[in-house]
C-alpha atoms as a PDB file:
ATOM      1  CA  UNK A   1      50.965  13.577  13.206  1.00  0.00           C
ATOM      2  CA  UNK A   2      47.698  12.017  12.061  1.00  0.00           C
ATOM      3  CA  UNK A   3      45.397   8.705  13.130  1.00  0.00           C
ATOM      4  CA  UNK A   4      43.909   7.426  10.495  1.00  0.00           C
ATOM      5  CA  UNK A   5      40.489   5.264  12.039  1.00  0.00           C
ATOM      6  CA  UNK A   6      38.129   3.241  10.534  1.00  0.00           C
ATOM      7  CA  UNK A   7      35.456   1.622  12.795  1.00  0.00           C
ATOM      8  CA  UNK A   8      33.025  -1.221  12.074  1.00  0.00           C
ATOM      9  CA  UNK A   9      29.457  -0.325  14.247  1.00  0.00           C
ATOM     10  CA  UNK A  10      26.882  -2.943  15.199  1.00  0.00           C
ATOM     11  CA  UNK A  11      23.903  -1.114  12.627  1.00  0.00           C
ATOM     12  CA  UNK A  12      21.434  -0.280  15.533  1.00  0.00           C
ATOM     13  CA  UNK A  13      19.360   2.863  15.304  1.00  0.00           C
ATOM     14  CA  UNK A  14      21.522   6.230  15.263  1.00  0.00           C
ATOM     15  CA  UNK A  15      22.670   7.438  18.255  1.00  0.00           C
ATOM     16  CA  UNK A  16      22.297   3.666  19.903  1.00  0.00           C
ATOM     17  CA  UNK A  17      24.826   1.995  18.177  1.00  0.00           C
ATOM     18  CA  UNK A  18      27.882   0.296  19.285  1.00  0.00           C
ATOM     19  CA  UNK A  19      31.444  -0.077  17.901  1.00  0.00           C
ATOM     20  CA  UNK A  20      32.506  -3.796  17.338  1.00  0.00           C
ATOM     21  CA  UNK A  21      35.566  -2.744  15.906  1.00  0.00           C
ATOM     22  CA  UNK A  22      38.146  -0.524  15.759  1.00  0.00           C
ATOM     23  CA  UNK A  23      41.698   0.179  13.935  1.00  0.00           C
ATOM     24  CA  UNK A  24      43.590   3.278  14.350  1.00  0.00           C
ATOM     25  CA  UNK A  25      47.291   3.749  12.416  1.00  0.00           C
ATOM     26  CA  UNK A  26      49.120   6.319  13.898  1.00  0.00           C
ATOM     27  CA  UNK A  27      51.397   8.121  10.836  1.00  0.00           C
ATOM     28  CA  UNK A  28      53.743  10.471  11.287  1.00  0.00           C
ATOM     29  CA  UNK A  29      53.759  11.338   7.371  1.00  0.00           C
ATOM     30  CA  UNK A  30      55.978   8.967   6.528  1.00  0.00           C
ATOM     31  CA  UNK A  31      55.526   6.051   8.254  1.00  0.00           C
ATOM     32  CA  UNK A  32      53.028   4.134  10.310  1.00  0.00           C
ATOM     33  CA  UNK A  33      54.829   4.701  14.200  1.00  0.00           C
ATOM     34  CA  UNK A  34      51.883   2.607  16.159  1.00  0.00           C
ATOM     35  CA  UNK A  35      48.992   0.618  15.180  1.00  0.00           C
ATOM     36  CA  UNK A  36      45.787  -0.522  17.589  1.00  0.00           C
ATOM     37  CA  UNK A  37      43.271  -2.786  16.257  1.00  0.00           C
ATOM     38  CA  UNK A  38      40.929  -4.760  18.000  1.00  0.00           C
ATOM     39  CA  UNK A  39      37.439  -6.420  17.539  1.00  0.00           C
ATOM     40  CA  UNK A  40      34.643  -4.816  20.715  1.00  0.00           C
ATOM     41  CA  UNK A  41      32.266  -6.168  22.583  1.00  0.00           C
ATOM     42  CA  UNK A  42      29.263  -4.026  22.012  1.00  0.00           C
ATOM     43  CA  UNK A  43      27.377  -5.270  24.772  1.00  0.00           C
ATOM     44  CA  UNK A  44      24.159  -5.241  22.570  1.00  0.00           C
ATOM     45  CA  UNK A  45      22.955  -6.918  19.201  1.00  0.00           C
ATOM     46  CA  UNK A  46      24.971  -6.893  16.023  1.00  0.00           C
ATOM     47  CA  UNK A  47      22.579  -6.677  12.966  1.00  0.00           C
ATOM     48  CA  UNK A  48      22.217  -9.383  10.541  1.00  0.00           C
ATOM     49  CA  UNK A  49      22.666  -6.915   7.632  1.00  0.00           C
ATOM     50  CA  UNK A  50      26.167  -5.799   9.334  1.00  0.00           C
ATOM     51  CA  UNK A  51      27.040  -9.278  10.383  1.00  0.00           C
ATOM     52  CA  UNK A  52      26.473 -10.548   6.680  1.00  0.00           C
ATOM     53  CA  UNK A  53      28.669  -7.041   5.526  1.00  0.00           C
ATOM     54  CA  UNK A  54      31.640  -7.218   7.703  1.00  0.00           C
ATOM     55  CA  UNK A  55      31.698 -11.050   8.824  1.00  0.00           C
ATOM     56  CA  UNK A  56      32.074 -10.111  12.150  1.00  0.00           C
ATOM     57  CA  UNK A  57      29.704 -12.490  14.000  1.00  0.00           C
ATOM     58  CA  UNK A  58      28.236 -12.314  17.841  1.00  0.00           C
ATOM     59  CA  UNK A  59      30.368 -14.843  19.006  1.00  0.00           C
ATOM     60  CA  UNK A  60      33.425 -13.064  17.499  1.00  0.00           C
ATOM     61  CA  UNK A  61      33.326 -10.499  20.024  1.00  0.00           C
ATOM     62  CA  UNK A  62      31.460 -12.515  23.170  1.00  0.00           C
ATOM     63  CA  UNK A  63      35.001 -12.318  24.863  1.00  0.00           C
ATOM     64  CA  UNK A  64      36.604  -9.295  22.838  1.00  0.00           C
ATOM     65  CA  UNK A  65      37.031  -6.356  25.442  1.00  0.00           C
ATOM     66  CA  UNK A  66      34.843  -3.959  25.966  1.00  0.00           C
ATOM     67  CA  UNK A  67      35.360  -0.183  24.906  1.00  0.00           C
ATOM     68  CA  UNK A  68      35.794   1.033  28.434  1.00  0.00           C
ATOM     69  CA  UNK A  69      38.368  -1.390  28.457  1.00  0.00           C
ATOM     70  CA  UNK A  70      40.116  -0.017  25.161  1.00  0.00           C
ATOM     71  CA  UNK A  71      39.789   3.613  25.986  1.00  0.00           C
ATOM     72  CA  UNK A  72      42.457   4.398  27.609  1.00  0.00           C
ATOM     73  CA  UNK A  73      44.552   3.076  24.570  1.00  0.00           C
ATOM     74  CA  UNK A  74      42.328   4.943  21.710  1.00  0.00           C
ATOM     75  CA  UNK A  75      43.368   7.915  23.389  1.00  0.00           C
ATOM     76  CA  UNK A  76      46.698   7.897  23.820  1.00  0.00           C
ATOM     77  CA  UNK A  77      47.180   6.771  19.956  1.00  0.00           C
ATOM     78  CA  UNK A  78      45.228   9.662  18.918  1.00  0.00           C
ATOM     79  CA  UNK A  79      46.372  12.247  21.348  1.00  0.00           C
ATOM     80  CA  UNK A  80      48.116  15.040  19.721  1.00  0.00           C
ATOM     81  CA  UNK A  81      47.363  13.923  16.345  1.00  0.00           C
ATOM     82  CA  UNK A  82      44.280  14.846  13.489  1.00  0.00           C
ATOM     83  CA  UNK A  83      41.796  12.074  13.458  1.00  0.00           C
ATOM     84  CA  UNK A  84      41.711  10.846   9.426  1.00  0.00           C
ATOM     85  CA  UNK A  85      39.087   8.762   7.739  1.00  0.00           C
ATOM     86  CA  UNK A  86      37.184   7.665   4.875  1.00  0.00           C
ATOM     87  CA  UNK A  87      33.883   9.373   5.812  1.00  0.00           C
ATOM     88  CA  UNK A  88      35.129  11.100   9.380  1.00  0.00           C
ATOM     89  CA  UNK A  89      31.828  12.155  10.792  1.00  0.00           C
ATOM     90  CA  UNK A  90      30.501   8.547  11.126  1.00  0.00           C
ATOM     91  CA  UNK A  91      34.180   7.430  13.131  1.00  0.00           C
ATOM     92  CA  UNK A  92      34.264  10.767  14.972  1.00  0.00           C
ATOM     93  CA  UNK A  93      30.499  10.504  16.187  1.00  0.00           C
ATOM     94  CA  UNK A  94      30.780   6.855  17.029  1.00  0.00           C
ATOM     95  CA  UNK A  95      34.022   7.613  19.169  1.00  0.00           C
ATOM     96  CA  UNK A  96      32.539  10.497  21.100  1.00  0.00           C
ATOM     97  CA  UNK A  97      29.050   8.938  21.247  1.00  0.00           C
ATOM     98  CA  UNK A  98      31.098   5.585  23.141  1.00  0.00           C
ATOM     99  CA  UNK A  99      33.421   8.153  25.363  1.00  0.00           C
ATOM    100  CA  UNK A 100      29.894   9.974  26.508  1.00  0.00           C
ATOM    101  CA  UNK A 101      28.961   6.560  27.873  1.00  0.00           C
ATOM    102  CA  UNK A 102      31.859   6.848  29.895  1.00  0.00           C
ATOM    103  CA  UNK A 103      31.347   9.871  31.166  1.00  0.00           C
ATOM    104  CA  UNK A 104      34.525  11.411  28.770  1.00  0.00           C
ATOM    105  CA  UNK A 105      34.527  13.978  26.616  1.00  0.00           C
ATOM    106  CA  UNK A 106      36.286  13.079  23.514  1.00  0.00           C
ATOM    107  CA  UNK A 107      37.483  16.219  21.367  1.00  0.00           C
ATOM    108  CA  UNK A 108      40.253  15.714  18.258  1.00  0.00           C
ATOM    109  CA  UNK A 109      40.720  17.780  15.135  1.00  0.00           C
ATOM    110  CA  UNK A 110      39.875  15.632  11.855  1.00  0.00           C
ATOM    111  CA  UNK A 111      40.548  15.336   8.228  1.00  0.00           C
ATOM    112  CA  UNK A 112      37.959  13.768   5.927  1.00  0.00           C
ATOM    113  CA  UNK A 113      39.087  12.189   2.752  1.00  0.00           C
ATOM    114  CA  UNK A 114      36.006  12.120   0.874  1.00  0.00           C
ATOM    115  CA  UNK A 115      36.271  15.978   0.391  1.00  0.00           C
ATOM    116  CA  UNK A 116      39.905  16.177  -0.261  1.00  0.00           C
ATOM    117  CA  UNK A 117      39.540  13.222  -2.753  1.00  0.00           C
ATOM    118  CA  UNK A 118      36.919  15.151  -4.634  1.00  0.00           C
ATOM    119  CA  UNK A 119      38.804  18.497  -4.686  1.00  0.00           C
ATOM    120  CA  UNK A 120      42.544  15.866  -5.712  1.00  0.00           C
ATOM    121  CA  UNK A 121      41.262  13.643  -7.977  1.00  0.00           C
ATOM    122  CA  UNK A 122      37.857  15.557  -9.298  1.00  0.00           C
ATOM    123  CA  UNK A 123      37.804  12.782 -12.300  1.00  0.00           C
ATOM    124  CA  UNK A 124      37.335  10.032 -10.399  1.00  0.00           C
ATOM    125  CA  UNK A 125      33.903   8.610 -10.905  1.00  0.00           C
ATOM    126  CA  UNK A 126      33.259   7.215  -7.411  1.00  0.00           C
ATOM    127  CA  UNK A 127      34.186   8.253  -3.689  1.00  0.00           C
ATOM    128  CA  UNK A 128      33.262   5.185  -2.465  1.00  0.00           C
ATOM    129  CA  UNK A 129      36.009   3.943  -0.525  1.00  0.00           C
ATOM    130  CA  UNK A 130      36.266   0.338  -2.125  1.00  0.00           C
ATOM    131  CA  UNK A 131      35.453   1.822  -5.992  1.00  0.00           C
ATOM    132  CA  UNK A 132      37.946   4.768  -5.377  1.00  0.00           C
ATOM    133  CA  UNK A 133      40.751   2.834  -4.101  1.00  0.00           C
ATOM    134  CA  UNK A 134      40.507  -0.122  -6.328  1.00  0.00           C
ATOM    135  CA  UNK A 135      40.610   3.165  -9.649  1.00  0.00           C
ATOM    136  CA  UNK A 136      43.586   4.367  -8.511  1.00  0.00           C
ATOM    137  CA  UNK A 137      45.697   0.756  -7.837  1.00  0.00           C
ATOM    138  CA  UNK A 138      45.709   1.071  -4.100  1.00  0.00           C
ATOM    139  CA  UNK A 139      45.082  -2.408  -2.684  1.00  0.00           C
ATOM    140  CA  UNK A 140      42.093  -3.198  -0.114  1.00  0.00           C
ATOM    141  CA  UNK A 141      42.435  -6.363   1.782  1.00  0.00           C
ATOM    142  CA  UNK A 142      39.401  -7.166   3.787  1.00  0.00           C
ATOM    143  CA  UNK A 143      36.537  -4.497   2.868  1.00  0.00           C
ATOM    144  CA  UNK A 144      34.114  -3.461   5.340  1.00  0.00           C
ATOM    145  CA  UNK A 145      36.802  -4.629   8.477  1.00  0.00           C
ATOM    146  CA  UNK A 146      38.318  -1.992  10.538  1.00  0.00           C
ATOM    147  CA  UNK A 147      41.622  -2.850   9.851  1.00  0.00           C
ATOM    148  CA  UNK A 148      41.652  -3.456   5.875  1.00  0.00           C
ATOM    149  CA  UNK A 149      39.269  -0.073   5.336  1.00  0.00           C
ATOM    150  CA  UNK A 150      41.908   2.004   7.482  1.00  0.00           C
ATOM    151  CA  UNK A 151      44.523   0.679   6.141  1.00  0.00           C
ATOM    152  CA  UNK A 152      43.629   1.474   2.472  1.00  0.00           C
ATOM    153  CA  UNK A 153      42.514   4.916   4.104  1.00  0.00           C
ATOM    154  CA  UNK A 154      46.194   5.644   4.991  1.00  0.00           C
ATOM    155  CA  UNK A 155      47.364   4.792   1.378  1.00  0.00           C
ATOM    156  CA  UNK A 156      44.820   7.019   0.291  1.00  0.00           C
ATOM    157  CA  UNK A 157      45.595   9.745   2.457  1.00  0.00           C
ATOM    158  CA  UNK A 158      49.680   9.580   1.423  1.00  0.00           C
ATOM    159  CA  UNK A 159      48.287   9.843  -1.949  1.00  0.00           C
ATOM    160  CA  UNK A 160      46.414  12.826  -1.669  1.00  0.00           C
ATOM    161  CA  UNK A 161      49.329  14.205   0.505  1.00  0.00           C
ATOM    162  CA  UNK A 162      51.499  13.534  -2.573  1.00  0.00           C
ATOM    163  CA  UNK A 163      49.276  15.349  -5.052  1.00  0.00           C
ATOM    164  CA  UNK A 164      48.626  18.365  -2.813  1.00  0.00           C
ATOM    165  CA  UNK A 165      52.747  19.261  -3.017  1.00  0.00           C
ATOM    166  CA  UNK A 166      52.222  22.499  -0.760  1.00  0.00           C
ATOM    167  CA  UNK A 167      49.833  21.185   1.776  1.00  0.00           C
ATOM    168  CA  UNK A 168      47.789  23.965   0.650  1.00  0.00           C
ATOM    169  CA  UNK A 169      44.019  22.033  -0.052  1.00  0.00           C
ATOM    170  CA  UNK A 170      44.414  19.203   3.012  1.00  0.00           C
ATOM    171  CA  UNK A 171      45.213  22.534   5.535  1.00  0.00           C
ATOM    172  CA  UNK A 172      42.536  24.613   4.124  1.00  0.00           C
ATOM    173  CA  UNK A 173      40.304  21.664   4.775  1.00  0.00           C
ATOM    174  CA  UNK A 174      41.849  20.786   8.108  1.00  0.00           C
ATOM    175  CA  UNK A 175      40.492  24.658   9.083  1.00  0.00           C
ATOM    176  CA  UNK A 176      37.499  24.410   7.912  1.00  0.00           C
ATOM    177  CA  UNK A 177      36.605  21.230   9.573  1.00  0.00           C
ATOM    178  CA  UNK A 178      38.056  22.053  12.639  1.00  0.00           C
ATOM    179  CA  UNK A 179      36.891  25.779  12.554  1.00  0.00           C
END
């Protein structure tokens, strides 16, 4: 059972920043069984840089909730499932960095599919999530939005499950990540 994530962040320094917005697709390897997106209220400054990137604007999440109030539902989508994403360690750290606020200790195994992209498709001539996706025909419908990025994620992920027949390169990374 995987979650594949994407989140948006508000571009303040590392380690200070906030999510603004979050989508999760739960897949059971065939299908998508639940789905959670939702715009945050980071209770801080979104950059112009990220506001100009992702469209998401300060008054766009003024009365979105706020991620104490979306915990609870983050983690029981992702319980008892491997975290996926384009780029894991910048969803993973933002998730546990926004659960230590709280006081919570957020632990889940993950998959990255940068890595298993370059070991799948070793011709491609980006990794960039937009570049790669767009080279091998999978569709991407709002770049740089939670939803749209994890959505072409999950594509991306059933692709590589596809082309790795025995499961034998995405477990071997699953261990090593999670080692």
């Amino acid at each position: 059972m995987y979650s594949i994530i994407d989140i948006e962040g508000n571009g303040a320094p590392f380690r200070k920043e906030s999510i603004i917005e979050i989508a999760v697709y739960k897949y059971d390897g065939h299908k998508i069984i639940d789905q959670f997106i939702s715009l945050v209220n980071p209770e801080s400054e979104i950059t112009p840089f990220v506001q100009k990137l992702t469209k998401i604007y300060p008054k766009m999440v003024k009365t979105a909730p706020k991620f104490h109030e979306i915990a609870k539902r983050v983690v029981e989508i992702t319980e008892h499932t491997t975290l996926v994403g384009h780029n894991i360690d910048f969803d993973y750290r933002m998730l546990r960095q926004e659960f230590k606020r709280l006081g919570y200790e957020f632990k889940i195994n993950t998959i990255d599919t940068i890595p298993l992209a370059k070991k799948l498709i070793p011709t491609a001539e980006s990794y960039n999530l937009g570049k790669l996706v767009k080279s091998l025909g999978i569709p991407l419908v709002d770049q740089h939005r939670a939803s749209g990025d994890a959505r072409a994620t999950l594509e991306l992920f059933k692709l590589l499950m596809f082309k790795d027949k025995d499961s034998e390169i995405i477990q071997q990374h699953h261990d090593e990540m999670n080692a």
